[in-house]
PDB file of N, CA and C in Angstrom:
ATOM      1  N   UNK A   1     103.335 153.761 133.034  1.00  0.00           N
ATOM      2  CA  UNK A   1     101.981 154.129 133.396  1.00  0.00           C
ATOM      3  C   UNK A   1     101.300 152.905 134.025  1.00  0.00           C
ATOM      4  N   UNK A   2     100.545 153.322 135.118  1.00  0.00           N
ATOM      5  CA  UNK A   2      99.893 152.236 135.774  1.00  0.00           C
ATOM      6  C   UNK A   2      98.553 151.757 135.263  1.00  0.00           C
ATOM      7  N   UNK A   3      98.475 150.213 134.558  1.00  0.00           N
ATOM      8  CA  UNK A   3      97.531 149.873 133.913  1.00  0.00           C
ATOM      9  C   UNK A   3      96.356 149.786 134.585  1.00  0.00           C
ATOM     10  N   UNK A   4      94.909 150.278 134.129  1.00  0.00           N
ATOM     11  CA  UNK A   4      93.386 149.867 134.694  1.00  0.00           C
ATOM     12  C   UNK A   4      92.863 149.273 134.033  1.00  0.00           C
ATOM     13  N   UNK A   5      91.343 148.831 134.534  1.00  0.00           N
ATOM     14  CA  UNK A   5      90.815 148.571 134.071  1.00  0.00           C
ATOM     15  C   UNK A   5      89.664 149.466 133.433  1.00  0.00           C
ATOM     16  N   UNK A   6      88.776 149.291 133.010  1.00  0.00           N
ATOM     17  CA  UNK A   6      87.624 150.098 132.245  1.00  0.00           C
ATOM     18  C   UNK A   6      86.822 150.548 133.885  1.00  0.00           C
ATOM     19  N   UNK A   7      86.567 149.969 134.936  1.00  0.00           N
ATOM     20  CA  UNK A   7      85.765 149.979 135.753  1.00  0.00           C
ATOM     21  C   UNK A   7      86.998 150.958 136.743  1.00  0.00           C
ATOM     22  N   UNK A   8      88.164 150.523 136.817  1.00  0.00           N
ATOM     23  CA  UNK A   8      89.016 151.574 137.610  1.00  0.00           C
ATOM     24  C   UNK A   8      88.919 153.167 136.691  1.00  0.00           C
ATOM     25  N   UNK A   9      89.010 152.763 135.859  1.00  0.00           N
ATOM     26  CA  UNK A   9      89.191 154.191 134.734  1.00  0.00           C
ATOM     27  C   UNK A   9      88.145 154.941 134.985  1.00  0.00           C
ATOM     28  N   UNK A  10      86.906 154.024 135.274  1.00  0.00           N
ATOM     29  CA  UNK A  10      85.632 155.301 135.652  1.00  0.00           C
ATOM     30  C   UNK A  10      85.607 155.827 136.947  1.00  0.00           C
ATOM     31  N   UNK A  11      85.891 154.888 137.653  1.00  0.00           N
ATOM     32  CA  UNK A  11      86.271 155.608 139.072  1.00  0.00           C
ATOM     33  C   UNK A  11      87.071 156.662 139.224  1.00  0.00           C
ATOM     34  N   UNK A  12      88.110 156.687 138.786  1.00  0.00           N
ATOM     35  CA  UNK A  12      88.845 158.161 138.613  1.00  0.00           C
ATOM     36  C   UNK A  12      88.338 159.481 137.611  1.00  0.00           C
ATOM     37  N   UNK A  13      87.258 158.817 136.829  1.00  0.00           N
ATOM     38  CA  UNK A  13      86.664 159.901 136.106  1.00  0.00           C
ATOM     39  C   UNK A  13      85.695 160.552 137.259  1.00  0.00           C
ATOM     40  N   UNK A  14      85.211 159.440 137.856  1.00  0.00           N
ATOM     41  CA  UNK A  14      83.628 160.255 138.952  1.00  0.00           C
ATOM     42  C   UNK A  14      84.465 160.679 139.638  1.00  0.00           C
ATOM     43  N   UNK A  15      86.086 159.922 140.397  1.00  0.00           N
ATOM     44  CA  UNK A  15      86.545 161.271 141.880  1.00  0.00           C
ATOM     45  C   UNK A  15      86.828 162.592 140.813  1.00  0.00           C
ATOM     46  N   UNK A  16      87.165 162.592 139.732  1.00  0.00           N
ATOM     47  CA  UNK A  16      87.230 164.123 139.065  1.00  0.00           C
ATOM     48  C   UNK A  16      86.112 164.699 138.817  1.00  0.00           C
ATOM     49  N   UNK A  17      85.047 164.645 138.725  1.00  0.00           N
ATOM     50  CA  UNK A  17      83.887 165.508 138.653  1.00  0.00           C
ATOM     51  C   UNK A  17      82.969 165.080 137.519  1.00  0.00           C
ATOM     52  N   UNK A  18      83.461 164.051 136.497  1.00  0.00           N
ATOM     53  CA  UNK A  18      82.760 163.397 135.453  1.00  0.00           C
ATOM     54  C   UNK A  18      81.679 162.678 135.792  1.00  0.00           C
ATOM     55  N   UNK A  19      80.636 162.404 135.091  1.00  0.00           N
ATOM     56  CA  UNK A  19      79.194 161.810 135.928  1.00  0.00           C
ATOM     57  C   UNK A  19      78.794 161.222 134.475  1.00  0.00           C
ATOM     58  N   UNK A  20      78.235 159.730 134.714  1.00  0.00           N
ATOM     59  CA  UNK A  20      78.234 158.789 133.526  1.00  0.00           C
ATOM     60  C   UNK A  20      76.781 159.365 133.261  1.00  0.00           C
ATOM     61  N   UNK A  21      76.738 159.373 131.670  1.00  0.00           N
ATOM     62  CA  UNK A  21      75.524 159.790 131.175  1.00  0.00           C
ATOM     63  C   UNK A  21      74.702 158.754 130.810  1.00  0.00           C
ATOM     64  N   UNK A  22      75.435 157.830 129.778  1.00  0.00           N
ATOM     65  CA  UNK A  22      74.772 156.536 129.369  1.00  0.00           C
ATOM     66  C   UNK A  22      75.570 155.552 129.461  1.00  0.00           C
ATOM     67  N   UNK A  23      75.106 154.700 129.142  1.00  0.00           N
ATOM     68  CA  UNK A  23      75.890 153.125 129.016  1.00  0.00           C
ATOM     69  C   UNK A  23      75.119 152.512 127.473  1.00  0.00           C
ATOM     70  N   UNK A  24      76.236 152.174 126.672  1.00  0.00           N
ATOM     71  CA  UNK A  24      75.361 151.494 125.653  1.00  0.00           C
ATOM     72  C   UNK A  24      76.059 150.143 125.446  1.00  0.00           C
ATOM     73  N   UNK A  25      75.726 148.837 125.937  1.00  0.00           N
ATOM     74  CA  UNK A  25      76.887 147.500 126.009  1.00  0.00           C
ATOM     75  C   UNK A  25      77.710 148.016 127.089  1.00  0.00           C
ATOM     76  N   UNK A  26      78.650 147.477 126.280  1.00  0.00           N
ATOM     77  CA  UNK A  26      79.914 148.069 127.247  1.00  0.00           C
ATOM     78  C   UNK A  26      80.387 149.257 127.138  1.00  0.00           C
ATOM     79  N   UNK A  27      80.401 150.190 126.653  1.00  0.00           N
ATOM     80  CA  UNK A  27      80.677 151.675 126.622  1.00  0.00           C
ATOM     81  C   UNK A  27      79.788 152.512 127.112  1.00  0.00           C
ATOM     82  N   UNK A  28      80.472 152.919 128.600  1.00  0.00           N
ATOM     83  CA  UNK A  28      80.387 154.049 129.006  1.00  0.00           C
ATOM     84  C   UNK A  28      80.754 155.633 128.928  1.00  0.00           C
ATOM     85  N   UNK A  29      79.610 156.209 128.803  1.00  0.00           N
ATOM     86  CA  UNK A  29      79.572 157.850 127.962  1.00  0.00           C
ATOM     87  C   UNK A  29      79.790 158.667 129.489  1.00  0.00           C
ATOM     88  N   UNK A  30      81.304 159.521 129.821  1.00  0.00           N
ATOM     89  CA  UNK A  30      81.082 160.395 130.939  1.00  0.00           C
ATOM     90  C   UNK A  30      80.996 161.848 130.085  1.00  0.00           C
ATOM     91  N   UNK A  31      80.659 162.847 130.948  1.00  0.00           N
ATOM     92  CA  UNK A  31      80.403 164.105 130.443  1.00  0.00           C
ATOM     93  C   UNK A  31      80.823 164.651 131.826  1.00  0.00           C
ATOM     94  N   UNK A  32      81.287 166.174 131.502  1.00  0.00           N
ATOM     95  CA  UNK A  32      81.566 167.077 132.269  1.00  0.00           C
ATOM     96  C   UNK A  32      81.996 168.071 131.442  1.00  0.00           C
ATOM     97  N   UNK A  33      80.950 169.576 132.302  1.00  0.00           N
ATOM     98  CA  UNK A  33      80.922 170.984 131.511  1.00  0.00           C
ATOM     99  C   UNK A  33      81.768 171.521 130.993  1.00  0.00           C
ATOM    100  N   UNK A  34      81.633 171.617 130.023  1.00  0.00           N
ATOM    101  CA  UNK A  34      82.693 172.402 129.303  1.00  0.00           C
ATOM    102  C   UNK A  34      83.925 171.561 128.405  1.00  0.00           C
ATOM    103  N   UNK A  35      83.738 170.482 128.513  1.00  0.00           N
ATOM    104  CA  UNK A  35      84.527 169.349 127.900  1.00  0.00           C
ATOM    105  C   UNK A  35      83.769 168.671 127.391  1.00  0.00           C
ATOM    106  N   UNK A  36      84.646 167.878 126.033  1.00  0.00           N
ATOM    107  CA  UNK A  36      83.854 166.777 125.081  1.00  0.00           C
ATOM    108  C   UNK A  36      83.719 165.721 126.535  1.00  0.00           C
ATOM    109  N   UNK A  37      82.320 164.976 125.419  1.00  0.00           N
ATOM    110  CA  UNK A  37      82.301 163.667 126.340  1.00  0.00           C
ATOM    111  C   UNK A  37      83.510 162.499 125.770  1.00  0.00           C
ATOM    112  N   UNK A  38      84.152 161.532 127.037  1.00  0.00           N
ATOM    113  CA  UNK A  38      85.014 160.390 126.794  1.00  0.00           C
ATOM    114  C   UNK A  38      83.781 159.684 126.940  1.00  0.00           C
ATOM    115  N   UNK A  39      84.192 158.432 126.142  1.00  0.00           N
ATOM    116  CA  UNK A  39      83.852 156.913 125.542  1.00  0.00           C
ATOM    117  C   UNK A  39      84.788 156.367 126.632  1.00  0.00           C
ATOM    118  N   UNK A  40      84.075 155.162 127.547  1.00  0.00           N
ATOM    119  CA  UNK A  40      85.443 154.365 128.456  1.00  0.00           C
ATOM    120  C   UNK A  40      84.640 153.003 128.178  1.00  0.00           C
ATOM    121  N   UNK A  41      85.329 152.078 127.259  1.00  0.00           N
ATOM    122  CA  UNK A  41      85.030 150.828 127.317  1.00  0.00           C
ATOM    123  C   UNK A  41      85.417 149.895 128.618  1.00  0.00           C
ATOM    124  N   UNK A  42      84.113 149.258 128.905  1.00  0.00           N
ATOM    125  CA  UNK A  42      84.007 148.452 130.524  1.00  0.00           C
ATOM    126  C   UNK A  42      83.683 146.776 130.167  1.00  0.00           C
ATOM    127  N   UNK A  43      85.019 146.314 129.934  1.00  0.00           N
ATOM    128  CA  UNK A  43      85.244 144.963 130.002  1.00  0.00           C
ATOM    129  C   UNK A  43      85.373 144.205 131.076  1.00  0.00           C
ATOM    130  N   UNK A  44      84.437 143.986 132.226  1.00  0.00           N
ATOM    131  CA  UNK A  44      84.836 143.679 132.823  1.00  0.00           C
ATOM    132  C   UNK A  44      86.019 144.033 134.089  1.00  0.00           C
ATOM    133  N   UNK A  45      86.700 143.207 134.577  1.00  0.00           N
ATOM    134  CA  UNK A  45      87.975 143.625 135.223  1.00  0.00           C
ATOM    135  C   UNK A  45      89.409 143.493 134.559  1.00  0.00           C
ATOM    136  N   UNK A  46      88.949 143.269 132.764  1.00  0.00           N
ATOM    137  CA  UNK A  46      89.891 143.285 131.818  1.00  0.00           C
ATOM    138  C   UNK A  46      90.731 144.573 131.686  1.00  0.00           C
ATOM    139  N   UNK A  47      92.186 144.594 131.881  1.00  0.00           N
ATOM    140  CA  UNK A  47      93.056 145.924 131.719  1.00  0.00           C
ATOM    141  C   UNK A  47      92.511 146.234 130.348  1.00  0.00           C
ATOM    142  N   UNK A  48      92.746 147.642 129.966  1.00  0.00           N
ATOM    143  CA  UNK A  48      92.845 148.777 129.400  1.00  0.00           C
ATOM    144  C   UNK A  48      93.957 148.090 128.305  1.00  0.00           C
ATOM    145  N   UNK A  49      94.005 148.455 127.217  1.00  0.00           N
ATOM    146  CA  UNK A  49      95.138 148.650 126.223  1.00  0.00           C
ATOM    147  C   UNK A  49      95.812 149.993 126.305  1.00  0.00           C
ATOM    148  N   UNK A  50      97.771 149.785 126.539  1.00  0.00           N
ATOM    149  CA  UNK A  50      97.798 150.977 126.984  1.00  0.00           C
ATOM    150  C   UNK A  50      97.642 152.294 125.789  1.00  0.00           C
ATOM    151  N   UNK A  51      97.574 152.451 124.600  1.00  0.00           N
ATOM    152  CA  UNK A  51      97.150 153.158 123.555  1.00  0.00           C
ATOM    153  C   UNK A  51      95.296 153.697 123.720  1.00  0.00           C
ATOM    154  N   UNK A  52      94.803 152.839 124.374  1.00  0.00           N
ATOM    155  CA  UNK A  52      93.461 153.416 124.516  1.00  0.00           C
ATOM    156  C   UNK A  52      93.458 153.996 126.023  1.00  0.00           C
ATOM    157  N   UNK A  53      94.141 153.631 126.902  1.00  0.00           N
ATOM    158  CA  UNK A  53      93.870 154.283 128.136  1.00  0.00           C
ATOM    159  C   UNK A  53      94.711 155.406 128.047  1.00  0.00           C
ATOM    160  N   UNK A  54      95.710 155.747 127.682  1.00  0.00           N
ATOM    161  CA  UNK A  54      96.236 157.045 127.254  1.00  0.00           C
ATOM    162  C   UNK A  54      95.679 157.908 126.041  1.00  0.00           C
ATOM    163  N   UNK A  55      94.784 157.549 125.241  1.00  0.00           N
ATOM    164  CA  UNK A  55      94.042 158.196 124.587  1.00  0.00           C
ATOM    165  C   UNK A  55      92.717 158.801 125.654  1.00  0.00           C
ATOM    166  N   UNK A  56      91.758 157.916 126.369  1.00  0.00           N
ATOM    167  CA  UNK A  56      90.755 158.447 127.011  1.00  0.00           C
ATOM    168  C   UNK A  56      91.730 159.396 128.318  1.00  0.00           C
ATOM    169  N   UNK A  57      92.809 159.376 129.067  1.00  0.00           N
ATOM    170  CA  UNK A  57      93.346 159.945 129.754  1.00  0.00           C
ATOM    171  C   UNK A  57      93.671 161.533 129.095  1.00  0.00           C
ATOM    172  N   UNK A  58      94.010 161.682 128.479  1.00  0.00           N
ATOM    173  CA  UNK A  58      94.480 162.875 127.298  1.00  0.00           C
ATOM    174  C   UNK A  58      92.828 163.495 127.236  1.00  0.00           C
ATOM    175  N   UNK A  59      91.926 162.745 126.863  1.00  0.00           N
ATOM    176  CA  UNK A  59      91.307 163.959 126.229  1.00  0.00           C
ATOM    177  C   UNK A  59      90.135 164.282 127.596  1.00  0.00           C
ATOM    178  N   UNK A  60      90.401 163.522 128.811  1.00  0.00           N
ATOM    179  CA  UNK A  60      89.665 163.720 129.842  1.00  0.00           C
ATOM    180  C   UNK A  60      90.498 164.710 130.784  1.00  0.00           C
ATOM    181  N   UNK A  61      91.888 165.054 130.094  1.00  0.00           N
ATOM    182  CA  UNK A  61      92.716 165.910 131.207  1.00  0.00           C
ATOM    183  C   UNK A  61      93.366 165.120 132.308  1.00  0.00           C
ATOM    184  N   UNK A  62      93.674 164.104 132.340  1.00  0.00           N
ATOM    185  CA  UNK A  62      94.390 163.326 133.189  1.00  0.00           C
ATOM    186  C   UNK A  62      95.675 163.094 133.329  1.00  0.00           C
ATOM    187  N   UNK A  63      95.931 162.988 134.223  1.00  0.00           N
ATOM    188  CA  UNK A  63      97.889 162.737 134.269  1.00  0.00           C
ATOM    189  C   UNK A  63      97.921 161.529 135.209  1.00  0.00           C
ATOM    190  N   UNK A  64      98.998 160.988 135.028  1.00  0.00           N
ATOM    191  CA  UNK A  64      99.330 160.061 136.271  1.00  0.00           C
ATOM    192  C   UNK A  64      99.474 160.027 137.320  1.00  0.00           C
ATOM    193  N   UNK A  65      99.211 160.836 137.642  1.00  0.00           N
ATOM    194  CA  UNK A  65      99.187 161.358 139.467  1.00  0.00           C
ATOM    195  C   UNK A  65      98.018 161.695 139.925  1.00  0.00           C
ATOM    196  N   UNK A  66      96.877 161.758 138.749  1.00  0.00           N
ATOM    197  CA  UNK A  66      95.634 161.403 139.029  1.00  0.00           C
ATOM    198  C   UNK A  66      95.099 160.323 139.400  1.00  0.00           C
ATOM    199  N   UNK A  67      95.440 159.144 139.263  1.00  0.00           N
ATOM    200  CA  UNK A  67      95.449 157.295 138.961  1.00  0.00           C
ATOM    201  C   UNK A  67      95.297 157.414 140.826  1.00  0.00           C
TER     202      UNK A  67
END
């Protein structure tokens, strides 16, 4: 799997239709209808841990060919 960062990870949430609700620190809240909201922690241009970026990928409906 191709590693991101927190700031790449949201970018592929907004080209999917997700639209950031809040920001609290570093955690960014996206939402989109009909789905729970994902939590995407934004460190910077710090990669992703891959256990947490495959957790927010999963429950946002993402596959790797989304990336």
């Amino acid at each position: 799997m191709k590693s991101l960062s927190g700031k790449e990870l949201c970018q592929v949430l907004e080209r999917q239709g997700w639209a950031c609700t809040s920001i609290r620190g570093s955690h960014h809240r996206y939402e989109k209808p009909g789905v729970a909201p994902v939590i995407v922690p934004v460190h910077g241009n710090k990669s992703l841990k891959t256990g947490m970026q495959h957790a927010i990928m999963k429950a946002a409906g993402l596959t790797e060919h989304d990336l």
